[in-house]
PDB file of N, CA and C in Angstrom:
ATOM      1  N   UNK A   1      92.632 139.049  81.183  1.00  0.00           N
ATOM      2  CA  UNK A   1      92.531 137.981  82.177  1.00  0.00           C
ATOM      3  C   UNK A   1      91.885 136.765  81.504  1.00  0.00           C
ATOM      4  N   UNK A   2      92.537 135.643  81.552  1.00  0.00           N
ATOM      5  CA  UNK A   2      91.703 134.469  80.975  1.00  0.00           C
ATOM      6  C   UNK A   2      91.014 133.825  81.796  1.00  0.00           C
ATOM      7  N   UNK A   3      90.257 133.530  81.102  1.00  0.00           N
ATOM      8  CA  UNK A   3      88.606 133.272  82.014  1.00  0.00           C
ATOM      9  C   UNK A   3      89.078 131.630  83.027  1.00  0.00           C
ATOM     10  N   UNK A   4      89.572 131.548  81.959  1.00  0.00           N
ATOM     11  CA  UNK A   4      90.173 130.124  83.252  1.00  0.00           C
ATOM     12  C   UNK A   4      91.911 129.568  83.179  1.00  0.00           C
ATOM     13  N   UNK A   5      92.624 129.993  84.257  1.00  0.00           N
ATOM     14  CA  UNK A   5      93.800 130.254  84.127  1.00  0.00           C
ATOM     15  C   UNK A   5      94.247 128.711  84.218  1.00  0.00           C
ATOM     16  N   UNK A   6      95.540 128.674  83.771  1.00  0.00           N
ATOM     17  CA  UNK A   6      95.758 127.019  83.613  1.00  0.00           C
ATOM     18  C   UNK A   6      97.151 127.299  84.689  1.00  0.00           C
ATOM     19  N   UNK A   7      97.306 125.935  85.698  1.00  0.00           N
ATOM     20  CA  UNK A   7      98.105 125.789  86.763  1.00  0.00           C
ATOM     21  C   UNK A   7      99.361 125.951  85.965  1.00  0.00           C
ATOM     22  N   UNK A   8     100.306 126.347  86.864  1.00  0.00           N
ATOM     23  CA  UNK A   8     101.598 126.747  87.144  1.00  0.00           C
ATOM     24  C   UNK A   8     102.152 127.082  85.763  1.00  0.00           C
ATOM     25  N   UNK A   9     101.526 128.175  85.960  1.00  0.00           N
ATOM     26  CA  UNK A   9     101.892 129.252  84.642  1.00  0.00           C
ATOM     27  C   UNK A   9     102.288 128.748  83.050  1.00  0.00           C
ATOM     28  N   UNK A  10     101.161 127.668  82.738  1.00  0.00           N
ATOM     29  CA  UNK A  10     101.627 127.279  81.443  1.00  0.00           C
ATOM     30  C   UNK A  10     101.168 128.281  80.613  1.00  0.00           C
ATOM     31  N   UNK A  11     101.366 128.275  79.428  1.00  0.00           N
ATOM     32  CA  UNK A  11     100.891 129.886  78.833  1.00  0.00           C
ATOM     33  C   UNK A  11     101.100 128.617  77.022  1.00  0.00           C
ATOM     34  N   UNK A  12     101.418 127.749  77.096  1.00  0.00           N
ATOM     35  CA  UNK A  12     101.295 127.715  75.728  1.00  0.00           C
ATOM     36  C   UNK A  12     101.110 125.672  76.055  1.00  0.00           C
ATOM     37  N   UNK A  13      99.856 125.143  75.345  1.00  0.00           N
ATOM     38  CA  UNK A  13     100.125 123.650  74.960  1.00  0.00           C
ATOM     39  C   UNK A  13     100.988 122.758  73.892  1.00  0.00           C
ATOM     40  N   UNK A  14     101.782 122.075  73.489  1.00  0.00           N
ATOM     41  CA  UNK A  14     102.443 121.603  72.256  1.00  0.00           C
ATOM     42  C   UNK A  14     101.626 119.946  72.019  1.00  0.00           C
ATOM     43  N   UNK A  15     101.586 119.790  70.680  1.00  0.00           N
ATOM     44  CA  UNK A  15     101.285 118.269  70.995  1.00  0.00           C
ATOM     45  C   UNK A  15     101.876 117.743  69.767  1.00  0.00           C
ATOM     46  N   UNK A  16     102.456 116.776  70.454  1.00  0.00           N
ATOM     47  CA  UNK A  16     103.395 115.918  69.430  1.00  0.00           C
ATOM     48  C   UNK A  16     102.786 114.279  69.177  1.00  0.00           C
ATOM     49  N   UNK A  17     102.905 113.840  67.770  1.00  0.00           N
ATOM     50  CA  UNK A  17     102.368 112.671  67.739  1.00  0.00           C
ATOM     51  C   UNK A  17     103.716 111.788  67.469  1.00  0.00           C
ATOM     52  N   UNK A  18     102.975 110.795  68.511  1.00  0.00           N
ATOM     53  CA  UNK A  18     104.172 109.639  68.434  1.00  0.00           C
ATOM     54  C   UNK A  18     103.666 108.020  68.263  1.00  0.00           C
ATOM     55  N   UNK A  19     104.727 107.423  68.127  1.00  0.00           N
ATOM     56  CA  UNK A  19     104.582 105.621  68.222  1.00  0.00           C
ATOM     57  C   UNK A  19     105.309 104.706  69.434  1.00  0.00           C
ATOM     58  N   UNK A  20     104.639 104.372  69.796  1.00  0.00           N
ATOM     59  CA  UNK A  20     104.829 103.487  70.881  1.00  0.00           C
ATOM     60  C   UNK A  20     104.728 102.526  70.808  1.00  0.00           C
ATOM     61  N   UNK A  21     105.439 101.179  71.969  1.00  0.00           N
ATOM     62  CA  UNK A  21     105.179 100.339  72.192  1.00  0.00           C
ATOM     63  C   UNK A  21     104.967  99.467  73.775  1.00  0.00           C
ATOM     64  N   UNK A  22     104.108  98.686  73.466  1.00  0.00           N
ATOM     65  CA  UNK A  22     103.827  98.744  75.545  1.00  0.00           C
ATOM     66  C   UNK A  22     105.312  97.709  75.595  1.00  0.00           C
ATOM     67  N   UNK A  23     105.162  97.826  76.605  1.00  0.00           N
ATOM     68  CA  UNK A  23     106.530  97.069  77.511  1.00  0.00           C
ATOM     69  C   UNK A  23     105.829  95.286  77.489  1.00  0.00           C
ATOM     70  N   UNK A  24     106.943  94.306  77.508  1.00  0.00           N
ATOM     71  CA  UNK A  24     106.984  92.945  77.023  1.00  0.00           C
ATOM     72  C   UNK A  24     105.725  92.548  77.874  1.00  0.00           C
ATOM     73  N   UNK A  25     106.262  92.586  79.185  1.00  0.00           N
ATOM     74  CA  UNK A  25     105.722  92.263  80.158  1.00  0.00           C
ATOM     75  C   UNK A  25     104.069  92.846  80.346  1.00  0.00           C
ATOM     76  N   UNK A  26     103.663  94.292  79.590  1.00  0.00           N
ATOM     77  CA  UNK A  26     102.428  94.787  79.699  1.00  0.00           C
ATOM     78  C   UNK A  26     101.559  93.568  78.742  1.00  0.00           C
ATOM     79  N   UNK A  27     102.643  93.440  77.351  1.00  0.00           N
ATOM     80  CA  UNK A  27     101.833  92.936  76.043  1.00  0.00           C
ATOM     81  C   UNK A  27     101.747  91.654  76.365  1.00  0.00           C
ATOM     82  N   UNK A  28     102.127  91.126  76.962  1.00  0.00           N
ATOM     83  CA  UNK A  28     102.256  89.361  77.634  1.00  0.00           C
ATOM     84  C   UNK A  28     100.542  89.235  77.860  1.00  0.00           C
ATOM     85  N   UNK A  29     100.495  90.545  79.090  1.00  0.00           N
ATOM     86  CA  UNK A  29      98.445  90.289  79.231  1.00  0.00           C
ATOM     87  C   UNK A  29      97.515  90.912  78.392  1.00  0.00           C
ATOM     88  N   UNK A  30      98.636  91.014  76.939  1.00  0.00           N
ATOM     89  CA  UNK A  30      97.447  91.232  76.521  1.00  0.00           C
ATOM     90  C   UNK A  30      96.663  93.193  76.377  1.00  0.00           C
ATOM     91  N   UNK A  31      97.673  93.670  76.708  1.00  0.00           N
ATOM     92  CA  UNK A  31      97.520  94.852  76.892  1.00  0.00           C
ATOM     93  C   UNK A  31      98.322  96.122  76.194  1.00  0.00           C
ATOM     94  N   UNK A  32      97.895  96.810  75.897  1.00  0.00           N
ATOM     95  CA  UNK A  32      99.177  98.172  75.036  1.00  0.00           C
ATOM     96  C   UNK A  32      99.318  99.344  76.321  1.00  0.00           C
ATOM     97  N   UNK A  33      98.631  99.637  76.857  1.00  0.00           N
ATOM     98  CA  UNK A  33      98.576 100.705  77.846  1.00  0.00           C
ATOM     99  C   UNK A  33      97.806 100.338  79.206  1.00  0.00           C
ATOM    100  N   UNK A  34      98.754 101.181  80.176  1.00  0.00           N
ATOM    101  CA  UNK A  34      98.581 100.681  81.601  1.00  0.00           C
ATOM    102  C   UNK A  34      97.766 101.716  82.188  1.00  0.00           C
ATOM    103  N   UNK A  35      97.250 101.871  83.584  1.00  0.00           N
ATOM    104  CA  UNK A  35      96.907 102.740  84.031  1.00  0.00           C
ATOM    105  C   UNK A  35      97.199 104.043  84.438  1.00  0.00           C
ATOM    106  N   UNK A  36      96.425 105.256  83.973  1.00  0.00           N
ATOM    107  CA  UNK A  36      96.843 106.579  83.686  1.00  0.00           C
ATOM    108  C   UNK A  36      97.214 107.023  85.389  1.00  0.00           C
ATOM    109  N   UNK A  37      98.327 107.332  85.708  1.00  0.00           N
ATOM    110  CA  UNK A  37      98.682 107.920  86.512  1.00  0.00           C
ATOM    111  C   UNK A  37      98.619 109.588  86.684  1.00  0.00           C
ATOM    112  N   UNK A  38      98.503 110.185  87.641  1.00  0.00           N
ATOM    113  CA  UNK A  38      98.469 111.741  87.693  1.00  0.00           C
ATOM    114  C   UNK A  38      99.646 111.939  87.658  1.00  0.00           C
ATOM    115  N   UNK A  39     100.593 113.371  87.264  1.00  0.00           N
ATOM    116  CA  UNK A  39     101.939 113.461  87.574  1.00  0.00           C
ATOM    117  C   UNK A  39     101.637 115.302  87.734  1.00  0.00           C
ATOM    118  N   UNK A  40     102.452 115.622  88.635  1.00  0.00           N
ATOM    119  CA  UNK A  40     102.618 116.814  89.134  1.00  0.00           C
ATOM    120  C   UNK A  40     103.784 117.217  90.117  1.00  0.00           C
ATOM    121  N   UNK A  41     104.107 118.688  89.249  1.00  0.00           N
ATOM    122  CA  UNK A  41     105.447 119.376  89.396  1.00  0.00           C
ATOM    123  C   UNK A  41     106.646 117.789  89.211  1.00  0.00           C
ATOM    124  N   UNK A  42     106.128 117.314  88.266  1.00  0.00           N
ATOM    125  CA  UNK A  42     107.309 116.567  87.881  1.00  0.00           C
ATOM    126  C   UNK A  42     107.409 114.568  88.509  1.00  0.00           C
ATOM    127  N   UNK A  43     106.702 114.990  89.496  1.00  0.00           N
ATOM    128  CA  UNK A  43     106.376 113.380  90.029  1.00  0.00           C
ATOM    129  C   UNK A  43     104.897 112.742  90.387  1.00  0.00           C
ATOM    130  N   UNK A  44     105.062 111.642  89.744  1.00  0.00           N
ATOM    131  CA  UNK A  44     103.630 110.290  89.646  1.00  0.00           C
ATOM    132  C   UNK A  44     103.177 110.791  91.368  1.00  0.00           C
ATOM    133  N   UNK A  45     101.798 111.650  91.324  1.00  0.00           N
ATOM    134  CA  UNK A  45     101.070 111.464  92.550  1.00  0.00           C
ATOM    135  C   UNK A  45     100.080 109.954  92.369  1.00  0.00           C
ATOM    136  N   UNK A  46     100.284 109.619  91.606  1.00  0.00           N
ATOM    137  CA  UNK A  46      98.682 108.664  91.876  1.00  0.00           C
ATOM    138  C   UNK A  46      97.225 108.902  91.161  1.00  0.00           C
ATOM    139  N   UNK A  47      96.586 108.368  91.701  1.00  0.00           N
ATOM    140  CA  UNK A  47      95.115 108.920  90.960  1.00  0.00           C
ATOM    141  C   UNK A  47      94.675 109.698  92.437  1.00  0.00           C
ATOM    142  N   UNK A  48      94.061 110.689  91.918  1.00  0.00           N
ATOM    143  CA  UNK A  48      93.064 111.762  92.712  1.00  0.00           C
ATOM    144  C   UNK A  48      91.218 111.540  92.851  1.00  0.00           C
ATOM    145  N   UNK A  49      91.465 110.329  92.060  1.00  0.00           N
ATOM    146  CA  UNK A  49      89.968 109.786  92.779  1.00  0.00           C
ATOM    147  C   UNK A  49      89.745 108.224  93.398  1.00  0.00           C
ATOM    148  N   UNK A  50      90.768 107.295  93.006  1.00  0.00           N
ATOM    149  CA  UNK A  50      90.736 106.024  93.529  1.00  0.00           C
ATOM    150  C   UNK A  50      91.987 105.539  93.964  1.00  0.00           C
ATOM    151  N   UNK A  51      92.411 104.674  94.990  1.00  0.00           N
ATOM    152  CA  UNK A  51      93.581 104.761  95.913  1.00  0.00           C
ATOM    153  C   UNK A  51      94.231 103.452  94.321  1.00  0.00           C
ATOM    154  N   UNK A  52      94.902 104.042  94.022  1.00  0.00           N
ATOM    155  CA  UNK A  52      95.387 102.706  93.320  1.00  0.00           C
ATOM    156  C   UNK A  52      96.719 102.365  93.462  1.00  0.00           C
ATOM    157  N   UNK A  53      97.642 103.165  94.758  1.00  0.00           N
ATOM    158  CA  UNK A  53      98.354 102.870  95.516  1.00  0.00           C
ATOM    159  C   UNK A  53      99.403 103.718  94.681  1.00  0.00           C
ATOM    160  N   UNK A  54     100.769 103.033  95.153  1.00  0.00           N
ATOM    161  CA  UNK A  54     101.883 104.007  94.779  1.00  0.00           C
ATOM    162  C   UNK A  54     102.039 103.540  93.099  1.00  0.00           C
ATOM    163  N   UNK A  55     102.763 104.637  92.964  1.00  0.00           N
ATOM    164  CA  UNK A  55     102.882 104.749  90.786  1.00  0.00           C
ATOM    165  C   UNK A  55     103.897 103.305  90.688  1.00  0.00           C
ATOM    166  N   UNK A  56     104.930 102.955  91.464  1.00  0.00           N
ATOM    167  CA  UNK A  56     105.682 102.196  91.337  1.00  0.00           C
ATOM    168  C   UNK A  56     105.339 100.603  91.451  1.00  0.00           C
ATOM    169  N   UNK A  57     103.877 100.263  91.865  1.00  0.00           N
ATOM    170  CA  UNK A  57     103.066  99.254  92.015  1.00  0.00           C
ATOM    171  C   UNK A  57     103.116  98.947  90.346  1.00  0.00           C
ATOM    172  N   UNK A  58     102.944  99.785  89.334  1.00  0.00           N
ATOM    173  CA  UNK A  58     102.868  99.206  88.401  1.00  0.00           C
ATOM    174  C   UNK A  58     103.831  99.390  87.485  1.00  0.00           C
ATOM    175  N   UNK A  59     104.772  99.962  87.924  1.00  0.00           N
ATOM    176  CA  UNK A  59     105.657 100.178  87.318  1.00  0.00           C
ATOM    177  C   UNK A  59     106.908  99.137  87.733  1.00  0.00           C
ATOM    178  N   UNK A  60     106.981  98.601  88.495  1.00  0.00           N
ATOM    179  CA  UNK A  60     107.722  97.069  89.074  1.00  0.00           C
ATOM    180  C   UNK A  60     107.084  96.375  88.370  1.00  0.00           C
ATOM    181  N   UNK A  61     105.985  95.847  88.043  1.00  0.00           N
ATOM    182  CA  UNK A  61     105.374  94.529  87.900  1.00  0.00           C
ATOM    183  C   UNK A  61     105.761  94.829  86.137  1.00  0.00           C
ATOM    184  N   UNK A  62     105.082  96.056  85.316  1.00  0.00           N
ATOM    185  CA  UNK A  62     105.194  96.464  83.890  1.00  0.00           C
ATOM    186  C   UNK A  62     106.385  97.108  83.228  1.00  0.00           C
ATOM    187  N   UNK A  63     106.871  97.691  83.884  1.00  0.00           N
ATOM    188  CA  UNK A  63     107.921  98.603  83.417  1.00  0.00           C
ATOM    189  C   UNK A  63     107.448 100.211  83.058  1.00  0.00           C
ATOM    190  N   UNK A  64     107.898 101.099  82.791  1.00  0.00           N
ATOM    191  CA  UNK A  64     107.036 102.101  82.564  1.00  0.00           C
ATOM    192  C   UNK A  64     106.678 102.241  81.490  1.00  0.00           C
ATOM    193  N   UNK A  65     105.008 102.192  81.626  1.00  0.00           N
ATOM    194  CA  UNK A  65     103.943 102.127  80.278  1.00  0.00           C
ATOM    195  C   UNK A  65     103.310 103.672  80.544  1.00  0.00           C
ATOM    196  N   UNK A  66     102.856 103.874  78.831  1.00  0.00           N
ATOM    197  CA  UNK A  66     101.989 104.833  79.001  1.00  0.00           C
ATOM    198  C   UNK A  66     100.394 104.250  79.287  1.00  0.00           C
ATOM    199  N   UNK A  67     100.114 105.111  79.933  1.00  0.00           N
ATOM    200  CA  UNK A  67      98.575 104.840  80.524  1.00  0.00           C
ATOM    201  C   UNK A  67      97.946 105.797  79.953  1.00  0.00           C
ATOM    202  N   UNK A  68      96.308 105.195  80.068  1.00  0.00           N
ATOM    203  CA  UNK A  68      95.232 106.099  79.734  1.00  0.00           C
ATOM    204  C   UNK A  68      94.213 105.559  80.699  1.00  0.00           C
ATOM    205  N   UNK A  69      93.045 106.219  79.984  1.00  0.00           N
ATOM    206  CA  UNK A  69      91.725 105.903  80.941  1.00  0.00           C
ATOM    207  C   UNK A  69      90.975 104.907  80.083  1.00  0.00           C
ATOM    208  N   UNK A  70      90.067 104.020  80.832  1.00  0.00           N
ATOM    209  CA  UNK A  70      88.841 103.307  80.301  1.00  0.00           C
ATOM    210  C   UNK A  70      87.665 103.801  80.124  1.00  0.00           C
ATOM    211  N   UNK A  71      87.334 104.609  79.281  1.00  0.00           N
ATOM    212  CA  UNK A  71      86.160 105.165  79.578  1.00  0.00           C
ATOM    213  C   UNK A  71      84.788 104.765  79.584  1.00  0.00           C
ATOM    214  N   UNK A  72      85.152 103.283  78.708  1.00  0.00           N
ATOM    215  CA  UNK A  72      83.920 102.753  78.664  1.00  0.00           C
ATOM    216  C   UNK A  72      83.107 102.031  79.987  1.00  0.00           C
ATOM    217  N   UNK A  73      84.641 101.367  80.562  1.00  0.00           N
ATOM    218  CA  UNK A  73      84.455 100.605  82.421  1.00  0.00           C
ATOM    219  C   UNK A  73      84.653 101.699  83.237  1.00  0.00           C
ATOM    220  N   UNK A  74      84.948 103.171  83.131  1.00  0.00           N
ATOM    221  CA  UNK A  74      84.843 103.817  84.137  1.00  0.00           C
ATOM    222  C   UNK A  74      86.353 103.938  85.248  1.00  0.00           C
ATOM    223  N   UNK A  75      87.419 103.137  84.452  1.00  0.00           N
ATOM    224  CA  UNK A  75      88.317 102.454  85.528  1.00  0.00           C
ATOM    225  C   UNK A  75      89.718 103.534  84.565  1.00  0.00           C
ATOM    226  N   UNK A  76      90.446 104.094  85.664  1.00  0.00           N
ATOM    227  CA  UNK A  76      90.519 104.377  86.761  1.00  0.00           C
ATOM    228  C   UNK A  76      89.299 105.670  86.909  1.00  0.00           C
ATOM    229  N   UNK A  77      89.156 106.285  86.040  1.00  0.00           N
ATOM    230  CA  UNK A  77      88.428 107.287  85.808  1.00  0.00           C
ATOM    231  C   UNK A  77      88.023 107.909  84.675  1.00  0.00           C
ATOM    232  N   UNK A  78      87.008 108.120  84.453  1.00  0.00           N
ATOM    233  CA  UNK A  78      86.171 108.722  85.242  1.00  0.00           C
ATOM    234  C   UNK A  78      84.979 108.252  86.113  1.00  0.00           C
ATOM    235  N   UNK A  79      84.504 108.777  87.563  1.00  0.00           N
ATOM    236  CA  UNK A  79      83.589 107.722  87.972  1.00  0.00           C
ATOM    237  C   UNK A  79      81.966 107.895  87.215  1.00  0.00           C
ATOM    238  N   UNK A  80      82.149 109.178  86.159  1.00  0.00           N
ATOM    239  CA  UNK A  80      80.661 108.982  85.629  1.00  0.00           C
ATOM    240  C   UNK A  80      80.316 109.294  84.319  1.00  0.00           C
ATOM    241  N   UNK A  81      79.626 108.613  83.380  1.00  0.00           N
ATOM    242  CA  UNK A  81      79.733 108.364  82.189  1.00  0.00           C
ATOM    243  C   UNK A  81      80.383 109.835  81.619  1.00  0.00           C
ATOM    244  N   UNK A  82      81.079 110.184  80.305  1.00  0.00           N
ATOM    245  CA  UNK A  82      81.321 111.382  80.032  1.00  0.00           C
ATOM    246  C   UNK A  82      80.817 110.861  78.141  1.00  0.00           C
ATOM    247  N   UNK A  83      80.468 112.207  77.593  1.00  0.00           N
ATOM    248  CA  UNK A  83      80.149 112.385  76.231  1.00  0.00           C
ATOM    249  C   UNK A  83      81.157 112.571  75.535  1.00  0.00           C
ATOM    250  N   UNK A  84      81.604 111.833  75.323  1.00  0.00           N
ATOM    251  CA  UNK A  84      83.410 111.955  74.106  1.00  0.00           C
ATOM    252  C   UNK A  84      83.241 110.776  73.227  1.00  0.00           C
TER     253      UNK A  84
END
């Protein structure tokens, strides 16, 4: 039994390194990556701690970017400092 089971039966992680580029419209402000969206069983829920509305809010205005977190502003999350 593993001490902490991981949702919907993943049983193995892969990680692939890649190159990207943000979308015209992201890099215009100045930016490489947009805000990290949640995604589950296959579709953008949103964030699970701040309403930052529907996934397609930024995905109209940017195009679809990869997102991450700010960890240093806290924005979208996490709301409290973390040690990384």
């Amino acid at each position: 039994i593993p001490r902490c089971p991981r949702p919907s039966g993943i049983s193995r992680i892969r990680r692939y390194e890649i190159t990207m580029r943000s979308t015209p419209e992201l890099y215009a402000r100045g930016m490489n990556f947009g805000v990290r969206y949640a995604f589950d069983a296959g579709k953008c829920t949103g964030s699970n701690v701040r309403w930052l509305g529907p996934c397609s809010n930024t995905w109209d205005r940017f195009g679809h970017v990869v997102g991450c977190n700010n960890f240093r502003d806290h924005y979208p999350y996490p709301l409290v400092d973390t040690e990384y």
